[in-house]
C-alpha atoms as a PDB file:
ATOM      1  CA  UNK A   1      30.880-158.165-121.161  1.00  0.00           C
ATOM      2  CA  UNK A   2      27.228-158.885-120.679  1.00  0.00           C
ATOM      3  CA  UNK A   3      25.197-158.417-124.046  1.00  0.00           C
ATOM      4  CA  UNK A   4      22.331-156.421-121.942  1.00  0.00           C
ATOM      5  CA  UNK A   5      25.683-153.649-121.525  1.00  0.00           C
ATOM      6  CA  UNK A   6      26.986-154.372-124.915  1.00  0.00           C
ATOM      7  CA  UNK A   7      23.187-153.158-125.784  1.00  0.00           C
ATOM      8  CA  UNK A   8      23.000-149.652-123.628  1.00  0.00           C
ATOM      9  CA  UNK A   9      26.423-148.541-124.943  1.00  0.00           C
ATOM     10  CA  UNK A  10      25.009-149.126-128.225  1.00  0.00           C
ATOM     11  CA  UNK A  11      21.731-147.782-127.455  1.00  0.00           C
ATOM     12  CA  UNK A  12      23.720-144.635-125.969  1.00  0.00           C
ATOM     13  CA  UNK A  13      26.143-144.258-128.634  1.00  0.00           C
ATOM     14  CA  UNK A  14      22.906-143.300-130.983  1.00  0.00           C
ATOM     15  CA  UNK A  15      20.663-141.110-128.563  1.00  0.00           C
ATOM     16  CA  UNK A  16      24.308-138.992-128.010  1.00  0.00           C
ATOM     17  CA  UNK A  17      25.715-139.166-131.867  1.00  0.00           C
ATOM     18  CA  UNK A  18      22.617-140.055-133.486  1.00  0.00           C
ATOM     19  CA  UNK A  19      24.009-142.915-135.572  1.00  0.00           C
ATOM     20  CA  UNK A  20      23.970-147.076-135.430  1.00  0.00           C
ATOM     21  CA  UNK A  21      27.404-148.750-134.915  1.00  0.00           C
ATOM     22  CA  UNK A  22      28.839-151.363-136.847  1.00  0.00           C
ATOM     23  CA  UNK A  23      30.583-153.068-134.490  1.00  0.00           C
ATOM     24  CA  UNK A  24      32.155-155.317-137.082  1.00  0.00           C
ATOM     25  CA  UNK A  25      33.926-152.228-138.831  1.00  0.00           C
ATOM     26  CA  UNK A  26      33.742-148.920-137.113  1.00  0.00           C
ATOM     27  CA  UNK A  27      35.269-146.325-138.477  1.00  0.00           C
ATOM     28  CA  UNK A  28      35.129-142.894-136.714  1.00  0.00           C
ATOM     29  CA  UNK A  29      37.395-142.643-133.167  1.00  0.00           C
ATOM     30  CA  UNK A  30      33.968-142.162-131.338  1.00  0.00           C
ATOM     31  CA  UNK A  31      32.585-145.658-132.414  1.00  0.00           C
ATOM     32  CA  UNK A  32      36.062-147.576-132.040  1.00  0.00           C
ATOM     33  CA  UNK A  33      35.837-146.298-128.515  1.00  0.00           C
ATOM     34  CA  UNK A  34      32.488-147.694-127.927  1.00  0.00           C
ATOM     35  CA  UNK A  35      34.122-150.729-129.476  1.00  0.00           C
ATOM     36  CA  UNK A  36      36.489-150.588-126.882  1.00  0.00           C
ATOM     37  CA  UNK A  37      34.349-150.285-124.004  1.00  0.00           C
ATOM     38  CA  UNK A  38      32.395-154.035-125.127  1.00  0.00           C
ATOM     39  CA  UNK A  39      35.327-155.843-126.031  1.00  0.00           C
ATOM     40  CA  UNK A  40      38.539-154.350-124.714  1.00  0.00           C
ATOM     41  CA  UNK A  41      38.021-153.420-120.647  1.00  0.00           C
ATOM     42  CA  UNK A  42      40.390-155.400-118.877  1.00  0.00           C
ATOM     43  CA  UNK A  43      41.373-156.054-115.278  1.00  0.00           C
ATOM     44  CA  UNK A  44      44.594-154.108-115.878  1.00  0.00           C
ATOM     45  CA  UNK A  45      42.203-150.800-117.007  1.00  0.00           C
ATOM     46  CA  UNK A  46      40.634-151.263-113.557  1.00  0.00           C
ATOM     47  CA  UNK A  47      43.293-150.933-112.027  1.00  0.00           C
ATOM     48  CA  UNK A  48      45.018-147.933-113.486  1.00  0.00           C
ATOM     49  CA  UNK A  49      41.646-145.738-113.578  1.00  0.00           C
ATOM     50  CA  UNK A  50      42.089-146.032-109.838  1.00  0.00           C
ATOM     51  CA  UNK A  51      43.924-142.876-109.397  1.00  0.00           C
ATOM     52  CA  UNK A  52      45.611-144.619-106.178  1.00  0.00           C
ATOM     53  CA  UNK A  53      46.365-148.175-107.711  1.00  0.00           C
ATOM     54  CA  UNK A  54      47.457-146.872-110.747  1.00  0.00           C
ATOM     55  CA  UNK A  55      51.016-144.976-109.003  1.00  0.00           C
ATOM     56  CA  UNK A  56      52.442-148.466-107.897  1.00  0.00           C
ATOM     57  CA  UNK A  57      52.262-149.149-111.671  1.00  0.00           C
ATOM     58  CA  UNK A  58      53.559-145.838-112.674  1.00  0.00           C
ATOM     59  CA  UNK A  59      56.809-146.510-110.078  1.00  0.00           C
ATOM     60  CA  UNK A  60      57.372-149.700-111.942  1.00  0.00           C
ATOM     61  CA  UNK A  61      57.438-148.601-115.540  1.00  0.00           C
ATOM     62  CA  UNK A  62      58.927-145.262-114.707  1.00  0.00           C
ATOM     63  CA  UNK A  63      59.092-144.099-111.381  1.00  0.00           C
ATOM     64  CA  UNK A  64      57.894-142.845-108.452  1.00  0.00           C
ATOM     65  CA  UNK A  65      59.679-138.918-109.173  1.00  0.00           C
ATOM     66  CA  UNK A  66      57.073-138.422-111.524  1.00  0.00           C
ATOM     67  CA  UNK A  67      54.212-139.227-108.963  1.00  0.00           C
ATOM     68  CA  UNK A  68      52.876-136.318-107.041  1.00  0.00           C
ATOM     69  CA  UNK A  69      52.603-136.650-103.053  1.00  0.00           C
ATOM     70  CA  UNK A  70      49.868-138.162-101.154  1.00  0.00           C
ATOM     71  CA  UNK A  71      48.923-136.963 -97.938  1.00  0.00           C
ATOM     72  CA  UNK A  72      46.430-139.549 -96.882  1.00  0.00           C
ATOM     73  CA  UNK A  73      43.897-141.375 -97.964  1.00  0.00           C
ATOM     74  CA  UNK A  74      40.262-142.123 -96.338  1.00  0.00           C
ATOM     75  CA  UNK A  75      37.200-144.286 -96.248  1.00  0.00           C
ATOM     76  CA  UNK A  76      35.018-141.339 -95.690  1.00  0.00           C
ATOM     77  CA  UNK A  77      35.451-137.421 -95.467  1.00  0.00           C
ATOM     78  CA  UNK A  78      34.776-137.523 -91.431  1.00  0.00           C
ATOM     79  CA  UNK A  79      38.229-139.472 -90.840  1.00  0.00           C
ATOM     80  CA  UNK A  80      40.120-136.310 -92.671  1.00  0.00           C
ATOM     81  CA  UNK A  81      42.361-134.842 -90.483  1.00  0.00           C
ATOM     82  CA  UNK A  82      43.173-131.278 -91.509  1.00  0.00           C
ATOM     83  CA  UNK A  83      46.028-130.218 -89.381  1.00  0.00           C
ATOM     84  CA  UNK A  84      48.174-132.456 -90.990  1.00  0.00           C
ATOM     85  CA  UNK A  85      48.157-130.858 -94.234  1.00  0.00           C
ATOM     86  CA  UNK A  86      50.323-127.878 -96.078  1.00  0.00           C
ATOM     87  CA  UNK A  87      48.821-124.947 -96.877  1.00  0.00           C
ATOM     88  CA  UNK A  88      47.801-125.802-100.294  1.00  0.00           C
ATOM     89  CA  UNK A  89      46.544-129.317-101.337  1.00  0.00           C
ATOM     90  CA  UNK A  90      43.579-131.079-103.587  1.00  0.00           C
ATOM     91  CA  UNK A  91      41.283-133.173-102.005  1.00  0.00           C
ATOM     92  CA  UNK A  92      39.958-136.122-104.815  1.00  0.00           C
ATOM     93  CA  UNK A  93      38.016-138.836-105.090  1.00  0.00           C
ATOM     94  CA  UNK A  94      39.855-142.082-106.758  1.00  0.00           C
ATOM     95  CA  UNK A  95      37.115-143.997-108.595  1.00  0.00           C
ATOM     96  CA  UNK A  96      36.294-141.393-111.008  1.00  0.00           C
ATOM     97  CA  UNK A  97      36.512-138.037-112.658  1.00  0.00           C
ATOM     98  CA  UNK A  98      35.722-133.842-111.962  1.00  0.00           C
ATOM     99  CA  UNK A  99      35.531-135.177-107.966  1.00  0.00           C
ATOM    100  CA  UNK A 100      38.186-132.735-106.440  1.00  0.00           C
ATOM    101  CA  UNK A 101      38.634-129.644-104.107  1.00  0.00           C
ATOM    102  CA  UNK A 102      41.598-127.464-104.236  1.00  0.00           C
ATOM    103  CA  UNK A 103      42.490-125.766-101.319  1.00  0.00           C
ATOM    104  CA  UNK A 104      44.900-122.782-101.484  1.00  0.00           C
ATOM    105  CA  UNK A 105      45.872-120.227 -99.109  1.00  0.00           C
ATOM    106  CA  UNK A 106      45.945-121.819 -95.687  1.00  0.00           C
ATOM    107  CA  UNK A 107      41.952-122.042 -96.406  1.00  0.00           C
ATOM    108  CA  UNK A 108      39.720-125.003 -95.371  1.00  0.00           C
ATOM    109  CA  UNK A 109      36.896-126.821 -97.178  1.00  0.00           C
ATOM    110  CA  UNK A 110      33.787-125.689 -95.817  1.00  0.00           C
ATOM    111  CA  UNK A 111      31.040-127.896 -93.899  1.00  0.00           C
ATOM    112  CA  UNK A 112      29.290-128.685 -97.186  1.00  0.00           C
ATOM    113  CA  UNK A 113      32.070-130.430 -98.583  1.00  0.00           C
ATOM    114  CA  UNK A 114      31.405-132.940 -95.836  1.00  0.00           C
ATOM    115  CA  UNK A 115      28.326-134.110 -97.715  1.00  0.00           C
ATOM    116  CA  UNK A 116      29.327-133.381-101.255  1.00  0.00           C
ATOM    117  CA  UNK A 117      32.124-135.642-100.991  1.00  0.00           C
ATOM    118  CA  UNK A 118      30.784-138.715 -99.220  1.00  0.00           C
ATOM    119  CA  UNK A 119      28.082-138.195-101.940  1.00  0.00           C
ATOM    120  CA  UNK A 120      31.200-138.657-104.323  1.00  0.00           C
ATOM    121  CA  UNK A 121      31.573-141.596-103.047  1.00  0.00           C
ATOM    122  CA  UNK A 122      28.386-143.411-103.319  1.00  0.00           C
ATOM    123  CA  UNK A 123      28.915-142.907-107.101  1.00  0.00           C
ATOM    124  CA  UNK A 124      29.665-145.808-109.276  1.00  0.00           C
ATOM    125  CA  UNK A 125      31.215-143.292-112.021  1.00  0.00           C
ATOM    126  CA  UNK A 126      31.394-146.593-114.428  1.00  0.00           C
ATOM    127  CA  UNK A 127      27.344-145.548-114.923  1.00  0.00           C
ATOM    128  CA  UNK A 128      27.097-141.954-114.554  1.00  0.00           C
ATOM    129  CA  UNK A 129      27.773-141.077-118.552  1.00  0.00           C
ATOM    130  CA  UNK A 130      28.022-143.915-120.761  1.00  0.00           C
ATOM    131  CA  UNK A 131      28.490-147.568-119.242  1.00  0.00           C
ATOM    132  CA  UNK A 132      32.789-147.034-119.050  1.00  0.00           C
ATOM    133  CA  UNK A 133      32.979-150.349-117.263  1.00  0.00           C
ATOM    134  CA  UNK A 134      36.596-149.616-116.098  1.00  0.00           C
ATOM    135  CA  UNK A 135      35.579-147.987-113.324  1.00  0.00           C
ATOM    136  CA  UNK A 136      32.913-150.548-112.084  1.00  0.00           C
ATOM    137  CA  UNK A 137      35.073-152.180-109.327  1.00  0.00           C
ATOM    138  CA  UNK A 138      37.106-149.470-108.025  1.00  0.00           C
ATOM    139  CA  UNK A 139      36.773-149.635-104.375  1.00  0.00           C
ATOM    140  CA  UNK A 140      35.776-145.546-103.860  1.00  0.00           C
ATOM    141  CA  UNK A 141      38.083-143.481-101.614  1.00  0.00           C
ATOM    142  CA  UNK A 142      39.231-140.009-100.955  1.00  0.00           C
ATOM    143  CA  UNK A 143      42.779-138.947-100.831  1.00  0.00           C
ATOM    144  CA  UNK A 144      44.511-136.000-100.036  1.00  0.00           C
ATOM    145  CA  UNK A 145      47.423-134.830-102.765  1.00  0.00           C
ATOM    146  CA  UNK A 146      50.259-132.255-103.275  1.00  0.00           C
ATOM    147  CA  UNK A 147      48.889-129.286-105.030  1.00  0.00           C
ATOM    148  CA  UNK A 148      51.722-127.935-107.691  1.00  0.00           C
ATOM    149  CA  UNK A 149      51.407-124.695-109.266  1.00  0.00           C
ATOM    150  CA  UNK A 150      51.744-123.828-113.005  1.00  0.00           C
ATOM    151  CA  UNK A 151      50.006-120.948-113.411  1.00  0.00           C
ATOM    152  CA  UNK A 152      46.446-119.857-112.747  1.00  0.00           C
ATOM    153  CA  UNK A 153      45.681-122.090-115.830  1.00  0.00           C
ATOM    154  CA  UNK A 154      46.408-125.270-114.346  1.00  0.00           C
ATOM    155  CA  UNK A 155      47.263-126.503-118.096  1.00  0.00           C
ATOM    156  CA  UNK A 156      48.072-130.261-118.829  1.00  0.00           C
ATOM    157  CA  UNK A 157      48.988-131.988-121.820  1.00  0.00           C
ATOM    158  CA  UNK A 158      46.406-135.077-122.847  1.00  0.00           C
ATOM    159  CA  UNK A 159      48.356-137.447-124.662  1.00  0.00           C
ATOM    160  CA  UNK A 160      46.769-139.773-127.274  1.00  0.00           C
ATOM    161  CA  UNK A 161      48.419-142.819-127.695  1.00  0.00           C
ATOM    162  CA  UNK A 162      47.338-145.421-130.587  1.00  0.00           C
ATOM    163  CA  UNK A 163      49.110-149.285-130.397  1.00  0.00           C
ATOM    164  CA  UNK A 164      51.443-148.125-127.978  1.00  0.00           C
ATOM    165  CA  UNK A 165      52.506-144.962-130.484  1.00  0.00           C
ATOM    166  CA  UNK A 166      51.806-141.194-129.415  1.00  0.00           C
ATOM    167  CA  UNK A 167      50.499-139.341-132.644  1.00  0.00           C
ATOM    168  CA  UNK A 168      48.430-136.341-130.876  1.00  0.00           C
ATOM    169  CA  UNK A 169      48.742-133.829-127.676  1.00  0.00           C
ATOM    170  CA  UNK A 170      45.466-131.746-126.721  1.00  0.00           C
ATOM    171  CA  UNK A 171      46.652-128.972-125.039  1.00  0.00           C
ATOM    172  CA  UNK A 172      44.480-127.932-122.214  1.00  0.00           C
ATOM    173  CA  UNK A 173      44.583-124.632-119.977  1.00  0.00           C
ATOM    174  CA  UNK A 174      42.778-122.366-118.133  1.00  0.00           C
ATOM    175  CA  UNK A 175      40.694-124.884-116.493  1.00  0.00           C
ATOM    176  CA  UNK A 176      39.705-122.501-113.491  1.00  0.00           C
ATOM    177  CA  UNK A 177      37.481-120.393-115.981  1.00  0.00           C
ATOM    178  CA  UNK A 178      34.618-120.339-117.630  1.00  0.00           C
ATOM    179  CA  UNK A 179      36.053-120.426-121.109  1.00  0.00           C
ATOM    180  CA  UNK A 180      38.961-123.839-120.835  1.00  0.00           C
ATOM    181  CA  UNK A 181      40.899-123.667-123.938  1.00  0.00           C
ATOM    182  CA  UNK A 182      42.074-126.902-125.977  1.00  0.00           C
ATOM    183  CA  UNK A 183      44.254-127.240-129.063  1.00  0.00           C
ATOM    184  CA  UNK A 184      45.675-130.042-130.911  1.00  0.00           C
ATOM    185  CA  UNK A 185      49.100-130.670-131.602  1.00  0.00           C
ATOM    186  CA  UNK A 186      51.319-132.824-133.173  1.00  0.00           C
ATOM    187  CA  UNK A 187      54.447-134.661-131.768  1.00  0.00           C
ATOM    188  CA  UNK A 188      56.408-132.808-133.401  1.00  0.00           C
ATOM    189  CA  UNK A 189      53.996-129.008-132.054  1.00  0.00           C
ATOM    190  CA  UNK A 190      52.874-128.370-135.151  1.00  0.00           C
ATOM    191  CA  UNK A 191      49.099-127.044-134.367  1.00  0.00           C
ATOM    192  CA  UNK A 192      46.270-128.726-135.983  1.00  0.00           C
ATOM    193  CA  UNK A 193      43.650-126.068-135.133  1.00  0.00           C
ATOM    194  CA  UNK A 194      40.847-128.895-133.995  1.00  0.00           C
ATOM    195  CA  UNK A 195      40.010-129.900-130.862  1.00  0.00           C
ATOM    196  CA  UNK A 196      36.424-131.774-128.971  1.00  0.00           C
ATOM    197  CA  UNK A 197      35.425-129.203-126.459  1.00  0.00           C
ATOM    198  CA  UNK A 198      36.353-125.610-124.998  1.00  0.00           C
ATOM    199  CA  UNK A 199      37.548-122.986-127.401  1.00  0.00           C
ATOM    200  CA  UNK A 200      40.682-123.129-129.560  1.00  0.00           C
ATOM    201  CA  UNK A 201      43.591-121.145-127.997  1.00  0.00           C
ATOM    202  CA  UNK A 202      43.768-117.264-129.864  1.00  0.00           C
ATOM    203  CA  UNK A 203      47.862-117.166-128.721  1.00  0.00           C
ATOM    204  CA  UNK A 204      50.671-119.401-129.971  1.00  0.00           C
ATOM    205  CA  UNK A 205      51.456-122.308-127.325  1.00  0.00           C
ATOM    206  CA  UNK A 206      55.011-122.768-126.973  1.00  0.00           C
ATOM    207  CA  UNK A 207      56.316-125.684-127.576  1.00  0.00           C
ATOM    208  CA  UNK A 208      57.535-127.440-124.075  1.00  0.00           C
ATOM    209  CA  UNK A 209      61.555-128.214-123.783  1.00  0.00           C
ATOM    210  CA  UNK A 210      61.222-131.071-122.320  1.00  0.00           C
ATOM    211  CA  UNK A 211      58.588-132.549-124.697  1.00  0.00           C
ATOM    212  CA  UNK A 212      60.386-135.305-125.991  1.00  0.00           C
ATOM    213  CA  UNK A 213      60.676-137.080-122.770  1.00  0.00           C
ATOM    214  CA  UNK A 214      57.022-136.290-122.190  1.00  0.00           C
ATOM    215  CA  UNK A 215      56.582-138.379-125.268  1.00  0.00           C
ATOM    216  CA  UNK A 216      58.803-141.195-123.906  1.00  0.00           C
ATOM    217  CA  UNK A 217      57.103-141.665-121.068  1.00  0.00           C
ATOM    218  CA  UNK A 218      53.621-141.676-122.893  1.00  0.00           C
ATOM    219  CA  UNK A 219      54.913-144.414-125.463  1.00  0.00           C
ATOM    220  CA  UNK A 220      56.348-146.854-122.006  1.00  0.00           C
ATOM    221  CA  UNK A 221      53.095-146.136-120.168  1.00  0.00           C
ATOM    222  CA  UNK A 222      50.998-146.554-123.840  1.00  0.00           C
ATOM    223  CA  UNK A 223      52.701-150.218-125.086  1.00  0.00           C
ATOM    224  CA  UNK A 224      49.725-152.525-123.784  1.00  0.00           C
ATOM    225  CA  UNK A 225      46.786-150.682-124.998  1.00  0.00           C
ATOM    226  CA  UNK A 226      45.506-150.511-128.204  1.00  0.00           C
ATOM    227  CA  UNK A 227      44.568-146.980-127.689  1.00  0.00           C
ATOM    228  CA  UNK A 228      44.885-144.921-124.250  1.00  0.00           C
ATOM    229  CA  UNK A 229      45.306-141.353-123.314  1.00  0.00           C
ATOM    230  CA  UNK A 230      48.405-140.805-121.301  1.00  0.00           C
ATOM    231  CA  UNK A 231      47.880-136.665-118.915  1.00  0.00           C
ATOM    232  CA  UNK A 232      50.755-135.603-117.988  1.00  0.00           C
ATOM    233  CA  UNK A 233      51.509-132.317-115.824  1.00  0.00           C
ATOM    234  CA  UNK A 234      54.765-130.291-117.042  1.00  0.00           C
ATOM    235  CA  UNK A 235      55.676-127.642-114.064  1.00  0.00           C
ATOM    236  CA  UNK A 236      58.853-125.345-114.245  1.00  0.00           C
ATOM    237  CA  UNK A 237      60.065-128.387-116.453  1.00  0.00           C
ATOM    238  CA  UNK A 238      59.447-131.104-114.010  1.00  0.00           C
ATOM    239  CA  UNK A 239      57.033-133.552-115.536  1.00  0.00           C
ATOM    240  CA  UNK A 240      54.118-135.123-113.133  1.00  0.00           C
ATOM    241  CA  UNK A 241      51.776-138.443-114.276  1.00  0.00           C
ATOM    242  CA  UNK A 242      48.280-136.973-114.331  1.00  0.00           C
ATOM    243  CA  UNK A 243      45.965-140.171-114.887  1.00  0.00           C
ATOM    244  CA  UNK A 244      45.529-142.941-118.172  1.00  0.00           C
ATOM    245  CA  UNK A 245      42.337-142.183-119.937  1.00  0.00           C
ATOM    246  CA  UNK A 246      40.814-144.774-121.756  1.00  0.00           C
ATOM    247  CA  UNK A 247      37.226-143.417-123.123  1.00  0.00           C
ATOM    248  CA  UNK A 248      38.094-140.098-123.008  1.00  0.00           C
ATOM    249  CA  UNK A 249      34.366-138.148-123.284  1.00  0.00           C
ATOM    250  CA  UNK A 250      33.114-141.908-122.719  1.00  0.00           C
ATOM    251  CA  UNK A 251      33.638-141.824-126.985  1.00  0.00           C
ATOM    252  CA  UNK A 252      30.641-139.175-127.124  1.00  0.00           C
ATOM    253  CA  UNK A 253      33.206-136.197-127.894  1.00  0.00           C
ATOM    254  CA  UNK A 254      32.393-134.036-130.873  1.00  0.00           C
ATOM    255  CA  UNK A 255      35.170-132.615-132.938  1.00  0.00           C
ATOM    256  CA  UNK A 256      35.659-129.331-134.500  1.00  0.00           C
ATOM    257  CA  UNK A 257      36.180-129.852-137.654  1.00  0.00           C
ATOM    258  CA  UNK A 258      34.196-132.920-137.597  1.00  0.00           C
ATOM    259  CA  UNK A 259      36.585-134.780-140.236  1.00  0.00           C
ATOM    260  CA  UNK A 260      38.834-135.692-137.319  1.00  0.00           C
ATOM    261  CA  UNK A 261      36.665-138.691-135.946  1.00  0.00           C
ATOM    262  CA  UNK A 262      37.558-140.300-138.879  1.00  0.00           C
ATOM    263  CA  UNK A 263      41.175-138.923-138.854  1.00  0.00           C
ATOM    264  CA  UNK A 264      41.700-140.141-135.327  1.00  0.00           C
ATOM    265  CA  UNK A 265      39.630-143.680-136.133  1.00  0.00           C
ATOM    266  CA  UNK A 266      42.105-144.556-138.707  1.00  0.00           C
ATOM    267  CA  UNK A 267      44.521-144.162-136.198  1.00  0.00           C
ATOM    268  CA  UNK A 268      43.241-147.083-134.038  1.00  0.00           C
ATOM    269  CA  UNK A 269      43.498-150.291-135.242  1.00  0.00           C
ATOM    270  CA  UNK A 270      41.640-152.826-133.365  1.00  0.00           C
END
C-alpha cells in the first residue's frame, strides 16, 4: 500500500477512536482491522466486495442456490428498463454499501432516483469513511435483484469469521426502522448481550434450525482470510449469501461493553 494511505488510516483511526496504533502489536479488533486495511487488501478482496463478481465465486465454493436472482445489470440508471421486472425487487449499487432501493407493491422508483443513483455511482466508496482500499477498483454498476421477504424486519445474520473459524453471529433486524436492533451470539446461540451499534434486542431470538449449515458455509467461504465477515440471509429456512465484509464499520465500530475490542482482537491473529 502506499505509506501516504498507510498514514490517513492511521491518522483516521485516532481522530475516530482517539488513540495511536501500534502497528507492530495491536491489540483491540478495531486496530487489527486498521492493520488489515495497510497490509492485508488483496486482489481477491476486490473482487468479492463487488457484490456482482463476488456470486461467480460463491457458485464455485458453494453454489449458485444460495445466490439470489439478478434481473439486470446497468452502466447507468437511464438504461433501466422497468417493465421487465416483478412486482417487488431492490435496485443496488455494486461497488459499495447502504446504495439500494426496494421496490414493493407493483410501485416504481420515482424521478429522483434517477439522479440519486447515478450520483451512487460517481462514488469511489473505498474513500467515503476510512480509506477501505478494497473497494478502490470496483468498476461501479447498478443491478437489479430478487427481493425475498422475511418479515418487515428484513433480519440477517453477520457472521464473524477469524482464520477461517466462525466464533460470533450479530444478529441484525428491523432494519426498516428507526431503532435496528443487534445482538451477539455465539455458535452455539448462547447470547452475549454486546453488540457495536443499534439497540440490544428486549425479546429472546430463536435460535435458527438450520444454523449449523449457516455455519458451514461461513467456515468454506471464511478459509482464506485471516478475518472476514460472512452475511447471510435465512428465509422460511432457505439460506441466501448476503455479501463478505472485510472492515466491517471500516474498524471504527464502538462496542457495548467496550471490553469486547479486546475480546474480539484476541480472536484475530495476524
Amino acid at each position: 500500500m502506499d505509506n501516504n494511505f498507510k498514514l490517513k488510516i492511521l491518522w483516521k483511526y485516532f481522530l475516530r477512536k482517539g488513540r495511536i496504533i501500534n502497528l507492530k502489536k495491536p491489540k483491540l479488533f478495531t486496530e487489527k482491522i486498521q492493520w488489515l486495511k495497510i497490509y492485508d487488501c488483496t486482489p481477491i478482496k476486490t473482487q468479492l466486495a463487488d457484490k456482482i463478481l463476488v456470486r461467480d465465486w460463491i457458485k464455485q465454493k458453494i453454489g449458485e442456490e444460495y445466490l439470489k436472482k439478478i434481473y439486470g445489470i446497468y452502466e447507468k440508471y437511464e438504461d433501466i428498463d422497468f417493465s421487465k421486472f416483478p412486482d417487488e425487487y431492490v435496485i443496488k449499487t455494486n461497488h459499495g454499501c447502504n446504495m439500494q432501493l426496494l421496490v414493493i407493491e407493483g410501485g416504481k422508483p420515482d424521478e429522483s432516483q434517477k439522479d440519486r443513483f447515478n450520483n451512487f455511482l460517481k462514488i469511489n466508496y473505498a474513500f467515503k469513511s476510512g480509506y477501505e482500499m478494497q473497494y478502490k477498483d470496483i468498476k461501479p454498476l447498478i443491478f437489479v435483484e430478487e427481493f425475498i421477504k422475511n418479515t418487515n424486519e428484513l433480519f440477517e445474520y453477520l457472521i464473524f469469521c477469524f482464520n477461517g473459524k466462525p466464533e460470533y453471529i450479530l444478529f441484525a433486524s428491523e432494519k426498516r426502522t428507526n431503532k435496528i436492533c443487534c445482538t451477539m451470539f455465539d455458535t452455539e446461540w448462547n447470547n452475549l448481550h454486546f453488540n457495536y451499534g443499534g439497540y440490544l434486542h428486549e425479546k429472546p431470538i430463536p435460535k435458527p434450525k438450520n444454523l449449523d449449515k449457516m455455519l458451514e458455509i461461513a467456515k468454506i467461504l471464511s478459509r482464506d482470510f485471516k478475518f472476514v465477515r460472512v452475511d447471510l440471509h435465512n428465509i422460511d429456512g432457505k439460506i441466501y449469501f448476503g455479501e463478505m465484509t472485510f472492515t466491517p464499520a471500516s474498524g471504527y465500530m464502538r462496542f457495548k461493553p467496550g471490553k469486547y475490542d479486546r475480546i474480539l482482537g484476541d480472536k484475530l491473529k495476524l
